[in-house]
N, C-alpha and C. Protein backbone atom coordinates (compact mmCIF):
# COMPACT_ATOMS: atom_id res chain seq x y z
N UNK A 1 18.45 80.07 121.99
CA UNK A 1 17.03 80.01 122.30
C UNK A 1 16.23 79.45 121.11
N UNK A 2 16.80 80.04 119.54
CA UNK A 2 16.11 79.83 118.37
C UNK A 2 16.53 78.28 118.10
N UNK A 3 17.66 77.53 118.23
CA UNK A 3 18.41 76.85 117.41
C UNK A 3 17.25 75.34 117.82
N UNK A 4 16.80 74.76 118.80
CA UNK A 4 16.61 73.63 118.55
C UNK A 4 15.17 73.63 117.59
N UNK A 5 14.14 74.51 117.32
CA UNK A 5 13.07 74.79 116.64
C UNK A 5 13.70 75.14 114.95
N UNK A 6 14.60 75.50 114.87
CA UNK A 6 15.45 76.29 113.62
C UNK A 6 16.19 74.62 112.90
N UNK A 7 16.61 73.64 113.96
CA UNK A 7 17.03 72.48 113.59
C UNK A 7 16.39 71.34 113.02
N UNK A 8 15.20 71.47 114.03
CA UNK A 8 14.01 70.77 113.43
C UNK A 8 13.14 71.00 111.97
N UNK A 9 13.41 72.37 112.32
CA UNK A 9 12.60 72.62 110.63
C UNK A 9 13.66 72.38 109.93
N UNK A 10 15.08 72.81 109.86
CA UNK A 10 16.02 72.41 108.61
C UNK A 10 16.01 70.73 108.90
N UNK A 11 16.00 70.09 109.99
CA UNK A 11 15.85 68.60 109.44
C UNK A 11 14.68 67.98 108.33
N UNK A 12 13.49 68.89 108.96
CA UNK A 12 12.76 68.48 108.26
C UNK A 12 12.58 68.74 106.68
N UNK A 13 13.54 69.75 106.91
CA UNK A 13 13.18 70.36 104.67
C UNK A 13 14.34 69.61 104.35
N UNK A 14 15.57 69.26 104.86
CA UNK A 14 16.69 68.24 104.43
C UNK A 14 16.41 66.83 104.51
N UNK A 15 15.99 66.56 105.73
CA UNK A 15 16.32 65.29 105.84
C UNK A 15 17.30 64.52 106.32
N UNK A 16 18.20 65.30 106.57
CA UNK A 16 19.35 64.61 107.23
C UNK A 16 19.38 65.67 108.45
N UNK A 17 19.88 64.99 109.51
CA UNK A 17 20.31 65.87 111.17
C UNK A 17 21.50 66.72 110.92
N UNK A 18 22.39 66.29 110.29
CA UNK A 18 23.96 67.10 110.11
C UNK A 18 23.52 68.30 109.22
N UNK A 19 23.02 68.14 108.31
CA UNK A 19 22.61 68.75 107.02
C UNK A 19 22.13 69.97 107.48
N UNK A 20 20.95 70.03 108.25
CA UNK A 20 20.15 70.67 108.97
C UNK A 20 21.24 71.56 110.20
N UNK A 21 22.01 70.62 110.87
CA UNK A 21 22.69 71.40 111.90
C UNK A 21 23.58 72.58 110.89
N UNK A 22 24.17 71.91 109.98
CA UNK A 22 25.28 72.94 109.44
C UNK A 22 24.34 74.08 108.52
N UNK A 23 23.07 73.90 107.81
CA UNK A 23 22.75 75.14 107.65
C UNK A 23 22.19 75.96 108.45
N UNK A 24 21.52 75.36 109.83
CA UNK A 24 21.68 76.45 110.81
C UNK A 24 22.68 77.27 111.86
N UNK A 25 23.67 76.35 111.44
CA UNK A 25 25.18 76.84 111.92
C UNK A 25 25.65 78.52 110.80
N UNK A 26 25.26 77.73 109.89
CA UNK A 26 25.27 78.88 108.65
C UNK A 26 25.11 80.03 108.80
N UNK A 27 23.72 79.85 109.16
CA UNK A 27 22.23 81.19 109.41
C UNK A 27 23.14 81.94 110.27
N UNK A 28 23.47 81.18 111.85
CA UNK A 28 23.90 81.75 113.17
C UNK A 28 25.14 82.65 112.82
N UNK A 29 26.03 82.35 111.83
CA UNK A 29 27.05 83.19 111.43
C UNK A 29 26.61 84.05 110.54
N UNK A 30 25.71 84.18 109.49
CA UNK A 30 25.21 85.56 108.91
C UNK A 30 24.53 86.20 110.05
N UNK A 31 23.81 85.89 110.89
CA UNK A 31 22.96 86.55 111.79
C UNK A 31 24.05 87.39 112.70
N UNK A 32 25.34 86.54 113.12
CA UNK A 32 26.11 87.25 114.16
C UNK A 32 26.83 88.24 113.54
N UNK A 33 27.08 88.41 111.93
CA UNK A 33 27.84 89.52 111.27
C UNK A 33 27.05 90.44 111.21
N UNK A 34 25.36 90.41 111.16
CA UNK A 34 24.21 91.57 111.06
C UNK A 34 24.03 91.81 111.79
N UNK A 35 24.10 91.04 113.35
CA UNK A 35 23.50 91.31 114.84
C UNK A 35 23.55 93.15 114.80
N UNK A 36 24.47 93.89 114.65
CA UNK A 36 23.66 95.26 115.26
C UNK A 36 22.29 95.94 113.83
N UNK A 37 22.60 95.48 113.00
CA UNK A 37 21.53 95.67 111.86
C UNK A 37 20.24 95.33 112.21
N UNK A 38 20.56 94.02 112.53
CA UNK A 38 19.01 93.25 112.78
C UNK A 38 18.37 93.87 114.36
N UNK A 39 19.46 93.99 115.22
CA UNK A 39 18.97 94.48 116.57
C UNK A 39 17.90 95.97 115.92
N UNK A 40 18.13 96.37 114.87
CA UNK A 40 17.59 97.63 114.70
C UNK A 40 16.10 97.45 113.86
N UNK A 41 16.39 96.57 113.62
CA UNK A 41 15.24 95.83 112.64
C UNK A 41 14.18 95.92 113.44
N UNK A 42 12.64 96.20 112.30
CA UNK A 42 11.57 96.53 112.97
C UNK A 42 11.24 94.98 113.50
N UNK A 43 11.24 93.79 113.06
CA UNK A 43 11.05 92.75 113.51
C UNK A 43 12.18 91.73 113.66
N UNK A 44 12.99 91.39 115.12
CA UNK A 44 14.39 90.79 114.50
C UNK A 44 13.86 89.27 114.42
N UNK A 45 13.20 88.72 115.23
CA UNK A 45 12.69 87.57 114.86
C UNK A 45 12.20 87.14 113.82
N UNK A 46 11.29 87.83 112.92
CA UNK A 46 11.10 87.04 111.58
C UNK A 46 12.30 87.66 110.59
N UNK A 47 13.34 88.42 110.64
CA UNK A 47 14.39 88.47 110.02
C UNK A 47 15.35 86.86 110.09
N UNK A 48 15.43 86.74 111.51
CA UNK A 48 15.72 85.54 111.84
C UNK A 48 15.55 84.00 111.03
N UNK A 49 14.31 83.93 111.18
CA UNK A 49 13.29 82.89 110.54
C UNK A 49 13.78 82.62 109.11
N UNK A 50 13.70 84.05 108.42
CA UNK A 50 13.85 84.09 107.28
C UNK A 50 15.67 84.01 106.65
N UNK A 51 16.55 84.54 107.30
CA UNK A 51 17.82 83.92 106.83
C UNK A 51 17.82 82.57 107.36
N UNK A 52 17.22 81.76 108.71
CA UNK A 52 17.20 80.31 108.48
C UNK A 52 17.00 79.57 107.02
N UNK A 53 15.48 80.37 106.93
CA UNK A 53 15.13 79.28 105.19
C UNK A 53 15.63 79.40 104.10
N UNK A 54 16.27 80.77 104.00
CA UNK A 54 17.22 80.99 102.78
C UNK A 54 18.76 79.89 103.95
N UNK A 55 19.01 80.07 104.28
CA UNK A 55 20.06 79.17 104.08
C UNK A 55 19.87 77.68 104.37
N UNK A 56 18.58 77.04 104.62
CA UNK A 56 18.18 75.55 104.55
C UNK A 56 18.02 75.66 102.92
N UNK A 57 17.38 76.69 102.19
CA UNK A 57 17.37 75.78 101.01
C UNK A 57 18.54 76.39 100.00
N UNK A 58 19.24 76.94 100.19
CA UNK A 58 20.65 76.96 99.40
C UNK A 58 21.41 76.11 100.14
N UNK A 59 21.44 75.39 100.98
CA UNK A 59 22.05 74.20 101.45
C UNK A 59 21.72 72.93 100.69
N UNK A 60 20.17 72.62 100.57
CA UNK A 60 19.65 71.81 99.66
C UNK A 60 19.92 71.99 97.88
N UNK A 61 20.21 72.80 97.56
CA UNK A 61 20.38 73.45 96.22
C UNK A 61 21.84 72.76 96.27
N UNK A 62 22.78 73.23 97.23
CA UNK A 62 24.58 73.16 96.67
C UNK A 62 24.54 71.34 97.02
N UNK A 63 23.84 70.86 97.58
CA UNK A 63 23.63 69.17 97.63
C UNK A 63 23.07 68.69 96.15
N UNK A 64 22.10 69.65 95.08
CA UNK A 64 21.14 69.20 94.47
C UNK A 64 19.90 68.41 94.58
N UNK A 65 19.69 69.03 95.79
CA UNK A 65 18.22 68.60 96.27
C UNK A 65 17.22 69.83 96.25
N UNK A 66 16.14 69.42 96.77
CA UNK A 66 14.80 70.49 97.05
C UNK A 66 14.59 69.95 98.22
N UNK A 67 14.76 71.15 98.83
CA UNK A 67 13.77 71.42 100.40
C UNK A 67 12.60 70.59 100.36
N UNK A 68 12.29 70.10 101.34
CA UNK A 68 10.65 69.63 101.38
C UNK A 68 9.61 70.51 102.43
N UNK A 69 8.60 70.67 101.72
CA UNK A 69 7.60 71.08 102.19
C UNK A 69 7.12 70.75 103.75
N UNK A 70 7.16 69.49 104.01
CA UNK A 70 6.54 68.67 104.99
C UNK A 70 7.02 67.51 105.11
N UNK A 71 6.90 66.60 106.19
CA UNK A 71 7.03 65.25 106.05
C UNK A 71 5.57 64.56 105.97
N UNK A 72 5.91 64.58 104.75
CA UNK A 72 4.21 64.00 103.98
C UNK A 72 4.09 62.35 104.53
N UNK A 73 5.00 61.33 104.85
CA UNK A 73 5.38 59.97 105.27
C UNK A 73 4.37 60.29 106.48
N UNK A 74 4.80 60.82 107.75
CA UNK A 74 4.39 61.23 108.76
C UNK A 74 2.85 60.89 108.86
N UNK A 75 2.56 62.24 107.93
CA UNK A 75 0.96 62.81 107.66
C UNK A 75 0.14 61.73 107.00
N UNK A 76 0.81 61.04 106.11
CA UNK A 76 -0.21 59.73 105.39
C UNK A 76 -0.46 58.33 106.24
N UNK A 77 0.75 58.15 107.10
CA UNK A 77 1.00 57.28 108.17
C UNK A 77 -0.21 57.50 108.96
N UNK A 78 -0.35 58.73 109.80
CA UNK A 78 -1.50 59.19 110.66
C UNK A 78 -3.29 58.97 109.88
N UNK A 79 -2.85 59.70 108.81
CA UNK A 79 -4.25 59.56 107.54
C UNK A 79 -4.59 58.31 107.20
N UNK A 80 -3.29 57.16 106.74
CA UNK A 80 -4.19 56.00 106.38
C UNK A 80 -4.63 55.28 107.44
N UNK A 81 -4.58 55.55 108.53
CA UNK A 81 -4.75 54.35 110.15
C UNK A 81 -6.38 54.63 109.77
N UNK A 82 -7.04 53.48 109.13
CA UNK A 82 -8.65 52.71 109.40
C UNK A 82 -8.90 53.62 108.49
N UNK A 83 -8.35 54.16 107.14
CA UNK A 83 -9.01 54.52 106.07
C UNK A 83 -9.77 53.05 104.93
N UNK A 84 -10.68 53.56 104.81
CA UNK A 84 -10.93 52.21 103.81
C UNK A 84 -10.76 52.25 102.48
N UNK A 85 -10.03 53.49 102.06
CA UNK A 85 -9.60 53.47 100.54
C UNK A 85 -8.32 54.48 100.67
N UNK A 86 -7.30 53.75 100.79
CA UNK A 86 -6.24 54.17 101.17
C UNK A 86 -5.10 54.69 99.98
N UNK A 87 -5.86 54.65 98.91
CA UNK A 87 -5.26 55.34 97.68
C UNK A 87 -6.35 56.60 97.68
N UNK A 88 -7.05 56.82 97.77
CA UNK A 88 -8.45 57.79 97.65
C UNK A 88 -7.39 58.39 98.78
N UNK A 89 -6.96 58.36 100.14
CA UNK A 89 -6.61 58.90 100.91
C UNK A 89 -5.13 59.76 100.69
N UNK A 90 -4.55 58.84 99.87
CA UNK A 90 -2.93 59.37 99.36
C UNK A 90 -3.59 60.45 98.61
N UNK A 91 -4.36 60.14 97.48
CA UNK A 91 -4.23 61.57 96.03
C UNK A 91 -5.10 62.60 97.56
N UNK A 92 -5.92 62.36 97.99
CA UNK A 92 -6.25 63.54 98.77
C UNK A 92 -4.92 64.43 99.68
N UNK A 93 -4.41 63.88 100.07
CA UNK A 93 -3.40 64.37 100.67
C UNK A 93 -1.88 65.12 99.19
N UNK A 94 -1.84 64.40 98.31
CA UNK A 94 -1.04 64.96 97.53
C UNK A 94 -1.75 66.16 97.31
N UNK A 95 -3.13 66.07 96.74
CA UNK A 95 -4.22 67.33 96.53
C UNK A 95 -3.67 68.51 97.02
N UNK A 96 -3.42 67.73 98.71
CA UNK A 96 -3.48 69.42 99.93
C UNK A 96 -2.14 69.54 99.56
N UNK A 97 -1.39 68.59 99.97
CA UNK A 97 0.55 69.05 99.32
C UNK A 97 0.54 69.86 98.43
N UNK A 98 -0.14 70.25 97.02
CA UNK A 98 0.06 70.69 96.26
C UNK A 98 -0.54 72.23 96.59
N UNK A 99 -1.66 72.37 97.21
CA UNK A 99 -2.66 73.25 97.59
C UNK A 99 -1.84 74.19 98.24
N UNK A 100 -1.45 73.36 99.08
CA UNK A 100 -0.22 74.04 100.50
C UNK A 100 1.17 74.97 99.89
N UNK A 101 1.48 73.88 98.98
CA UNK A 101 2.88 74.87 98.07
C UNK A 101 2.59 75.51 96.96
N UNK A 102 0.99 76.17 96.85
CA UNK A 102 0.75 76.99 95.76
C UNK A 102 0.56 78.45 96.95
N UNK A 103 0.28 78.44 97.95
CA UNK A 103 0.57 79.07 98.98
C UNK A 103 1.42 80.11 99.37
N UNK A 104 1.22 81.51 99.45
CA UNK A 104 1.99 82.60 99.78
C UNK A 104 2.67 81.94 101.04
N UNK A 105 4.01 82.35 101.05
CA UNK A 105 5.47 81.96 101.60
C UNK A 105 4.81 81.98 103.19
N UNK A 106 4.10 83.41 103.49
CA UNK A 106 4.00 83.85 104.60
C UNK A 106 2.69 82.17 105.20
N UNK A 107 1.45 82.65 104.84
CA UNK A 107 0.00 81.84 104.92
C UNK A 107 0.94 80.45 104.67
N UNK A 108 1.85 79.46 103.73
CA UNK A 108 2.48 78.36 103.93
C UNK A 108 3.09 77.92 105.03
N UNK A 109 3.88 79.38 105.89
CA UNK A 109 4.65 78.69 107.09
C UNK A 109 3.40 78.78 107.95
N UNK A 110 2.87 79.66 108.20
CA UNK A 110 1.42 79.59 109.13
C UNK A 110 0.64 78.18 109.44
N UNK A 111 0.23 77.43 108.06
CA UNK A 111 -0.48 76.55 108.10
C UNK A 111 0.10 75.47 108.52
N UNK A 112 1.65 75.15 108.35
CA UNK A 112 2.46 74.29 108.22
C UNK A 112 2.63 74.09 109.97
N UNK A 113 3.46 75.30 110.53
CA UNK A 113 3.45 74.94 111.75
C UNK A 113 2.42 74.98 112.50
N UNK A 114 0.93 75.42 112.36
CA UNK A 114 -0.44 75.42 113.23
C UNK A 114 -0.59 73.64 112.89
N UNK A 115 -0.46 73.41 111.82
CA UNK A 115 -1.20 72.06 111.45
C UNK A 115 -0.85 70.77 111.22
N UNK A 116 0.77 71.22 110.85
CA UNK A 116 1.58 69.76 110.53
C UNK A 116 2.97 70.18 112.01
N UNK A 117 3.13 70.51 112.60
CA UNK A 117 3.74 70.83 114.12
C UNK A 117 3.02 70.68 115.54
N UNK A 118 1.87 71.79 115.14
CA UNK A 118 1.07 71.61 116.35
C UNK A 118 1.52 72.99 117.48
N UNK A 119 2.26 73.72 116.71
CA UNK A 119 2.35 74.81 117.42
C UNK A 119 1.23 75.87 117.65
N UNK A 120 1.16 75.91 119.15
CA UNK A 120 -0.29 77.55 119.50
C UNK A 120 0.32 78.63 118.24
N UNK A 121 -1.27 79.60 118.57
CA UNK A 121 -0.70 80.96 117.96
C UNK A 121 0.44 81.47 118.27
N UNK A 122 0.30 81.22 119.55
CA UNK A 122 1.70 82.14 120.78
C UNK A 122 2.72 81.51 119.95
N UNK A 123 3.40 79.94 119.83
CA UNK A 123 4.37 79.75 119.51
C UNK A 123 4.69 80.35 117.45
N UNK A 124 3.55 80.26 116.85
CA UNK A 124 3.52 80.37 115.51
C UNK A 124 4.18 81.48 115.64
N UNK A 125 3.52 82.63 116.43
CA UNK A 125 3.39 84.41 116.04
C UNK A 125 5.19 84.62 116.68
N UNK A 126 5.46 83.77 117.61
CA UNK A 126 6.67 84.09 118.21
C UNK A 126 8.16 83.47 117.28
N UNK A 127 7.68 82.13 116.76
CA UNK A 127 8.68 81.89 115.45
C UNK A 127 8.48 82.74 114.39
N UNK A 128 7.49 83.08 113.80
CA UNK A 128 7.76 83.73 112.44
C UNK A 128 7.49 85.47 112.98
N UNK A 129 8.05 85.41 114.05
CA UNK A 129 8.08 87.51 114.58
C UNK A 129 6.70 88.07 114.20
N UNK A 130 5.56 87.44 114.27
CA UNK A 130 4.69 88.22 113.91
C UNK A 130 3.40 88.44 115.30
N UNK A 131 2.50 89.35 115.14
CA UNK A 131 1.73 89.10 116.55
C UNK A 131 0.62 88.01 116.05
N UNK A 132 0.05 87.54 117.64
CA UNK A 132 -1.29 86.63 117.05
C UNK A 132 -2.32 86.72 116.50
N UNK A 133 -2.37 88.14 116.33
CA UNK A 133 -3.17 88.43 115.63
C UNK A 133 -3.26 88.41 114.30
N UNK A 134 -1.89 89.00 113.70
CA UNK A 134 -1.58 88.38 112.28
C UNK A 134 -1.67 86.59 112.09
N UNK A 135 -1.07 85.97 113.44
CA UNK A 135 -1.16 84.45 112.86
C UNK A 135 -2.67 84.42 112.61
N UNK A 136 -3.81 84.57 113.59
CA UNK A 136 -5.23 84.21 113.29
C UNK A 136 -5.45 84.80 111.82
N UNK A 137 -4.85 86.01 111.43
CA UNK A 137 -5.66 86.59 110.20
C UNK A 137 -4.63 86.23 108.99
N UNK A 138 -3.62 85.60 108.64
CA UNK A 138 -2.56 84.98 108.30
C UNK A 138 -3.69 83.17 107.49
N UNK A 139 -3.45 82.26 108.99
CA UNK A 139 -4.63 81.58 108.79
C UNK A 139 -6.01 81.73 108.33
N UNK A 140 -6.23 82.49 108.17
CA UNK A 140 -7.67 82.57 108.34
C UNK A 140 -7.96 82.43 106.69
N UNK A 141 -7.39 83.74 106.05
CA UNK A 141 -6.96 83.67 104.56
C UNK A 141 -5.98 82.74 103.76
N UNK A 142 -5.49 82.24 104.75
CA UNK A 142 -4.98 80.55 103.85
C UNK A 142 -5.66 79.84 103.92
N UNK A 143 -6.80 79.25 104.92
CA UNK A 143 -7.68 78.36 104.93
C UNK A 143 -8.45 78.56 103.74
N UNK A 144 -8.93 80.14 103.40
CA UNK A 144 -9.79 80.57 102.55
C UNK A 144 -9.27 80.02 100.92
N UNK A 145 -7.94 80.18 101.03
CA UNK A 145 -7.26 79.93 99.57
C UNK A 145 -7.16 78.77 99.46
N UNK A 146 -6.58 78.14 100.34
CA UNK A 146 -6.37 76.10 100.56
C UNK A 146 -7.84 75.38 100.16
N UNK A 147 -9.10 76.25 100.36
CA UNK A 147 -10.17 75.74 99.88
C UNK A 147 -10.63 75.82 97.82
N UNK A 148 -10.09 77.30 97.89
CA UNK A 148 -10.32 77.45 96.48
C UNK A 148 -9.04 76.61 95.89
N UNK A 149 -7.88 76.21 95.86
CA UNK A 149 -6.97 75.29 95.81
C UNK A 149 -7.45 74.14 95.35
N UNK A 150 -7.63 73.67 96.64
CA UNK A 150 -8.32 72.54 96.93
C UNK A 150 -9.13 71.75 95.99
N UNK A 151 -10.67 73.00 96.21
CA UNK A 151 -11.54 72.53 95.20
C UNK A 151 -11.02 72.39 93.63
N UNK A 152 -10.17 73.34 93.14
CA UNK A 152 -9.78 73.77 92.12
C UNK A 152 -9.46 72.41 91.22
N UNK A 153 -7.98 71.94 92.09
CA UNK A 153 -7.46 71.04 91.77
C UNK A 153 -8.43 69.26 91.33
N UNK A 154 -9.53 69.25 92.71
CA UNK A 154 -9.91 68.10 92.36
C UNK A 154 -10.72 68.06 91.07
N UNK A 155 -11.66 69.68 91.22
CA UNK A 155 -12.47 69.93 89.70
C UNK A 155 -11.33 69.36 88.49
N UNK A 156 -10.12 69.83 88.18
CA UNK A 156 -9.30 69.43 87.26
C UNK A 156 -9.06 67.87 87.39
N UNK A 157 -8.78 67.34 88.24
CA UNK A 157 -8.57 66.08 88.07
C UNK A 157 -9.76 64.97 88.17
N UNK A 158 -11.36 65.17 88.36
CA UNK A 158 -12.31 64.61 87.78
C UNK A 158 -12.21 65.37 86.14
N UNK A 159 -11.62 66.17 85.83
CA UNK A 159 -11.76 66.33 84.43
C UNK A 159 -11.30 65.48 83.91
N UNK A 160 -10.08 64.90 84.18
CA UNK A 160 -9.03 64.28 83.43
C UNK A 160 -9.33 62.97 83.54
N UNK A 161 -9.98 62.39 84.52
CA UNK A 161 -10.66 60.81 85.11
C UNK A 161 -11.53 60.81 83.61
């Protein structure tokens, strides 16, 4: 039920389709040695979630890579269509990249799949085991931080201009 959403995100922090399949092949075999543990677990779905990303990025680690955040290509592709300063548009977007991965683990996956996926609350709250109500209040306080971020960062870098 989990695996084609679980594939997509390890493609996306790898980069490669195989890469991605075999560390969620990974996950599915720690998960099936815990299955009566986790069945007991107050939340088994974001238990879930969470041995996915530990084993997407110790997959990336034993390669010597880093996970990626996002597919930032994607997002600048969409951003520069009829920008008229299309470097002004890149550092803005590195800005939020950076904003985004200064970001508590929890408020990072929130924003990531509401905003760079396109998943409802329903689907957010139902991948990361949480209710929608936590996703709205989850979001709500990352938006709040992504702003002080945000601003933070550009204040520093008109310093440095």
């Amino acid at each position: 039920m989990h695996r084609p959403r679980y594939v997509r995100e390890a493609e996306r922090c790898l980069r490669c389709r195989a890469d991605a399949e075999e560390a969620v092949d990974e996950a599915f075999v720690q998960l099936a040695r815990q299955w009566p543990q986790i069945l007991s677990a107050e939340n088994p779905a974001a238990y879930a979630w969470r041995v996915m990303k530990n084993r997407v990025i110790d997959h990336a680690r034993a390669r010597g890579r880093r996970a990626t955040l996002m597919d930032t290509a994607v997002f600048e592709t969409v951003t520069l269509q009829g920008a008229e300063d299309a470097f002004e548009v890149i550092e803005q977007n590195l800005r939020l990249f950076r904003a985004i991965s200064a970001l508590p683990e929890r408020q990072r996956d929130v924003i990531r799949l509401r905003y760079c996926e396109g998943y409802s609350t329903a689907d957010v709250a139902f991948q990361l085991g949480i209710t929608e109500a936590g996703v709205r209040s989850t979001e709500r306080y990352a938006k709040r931080r992504l702003r002080e971020i945000y601003t933070s960062c550009a204040e520093e870098e008109a310093e440095r201009s």
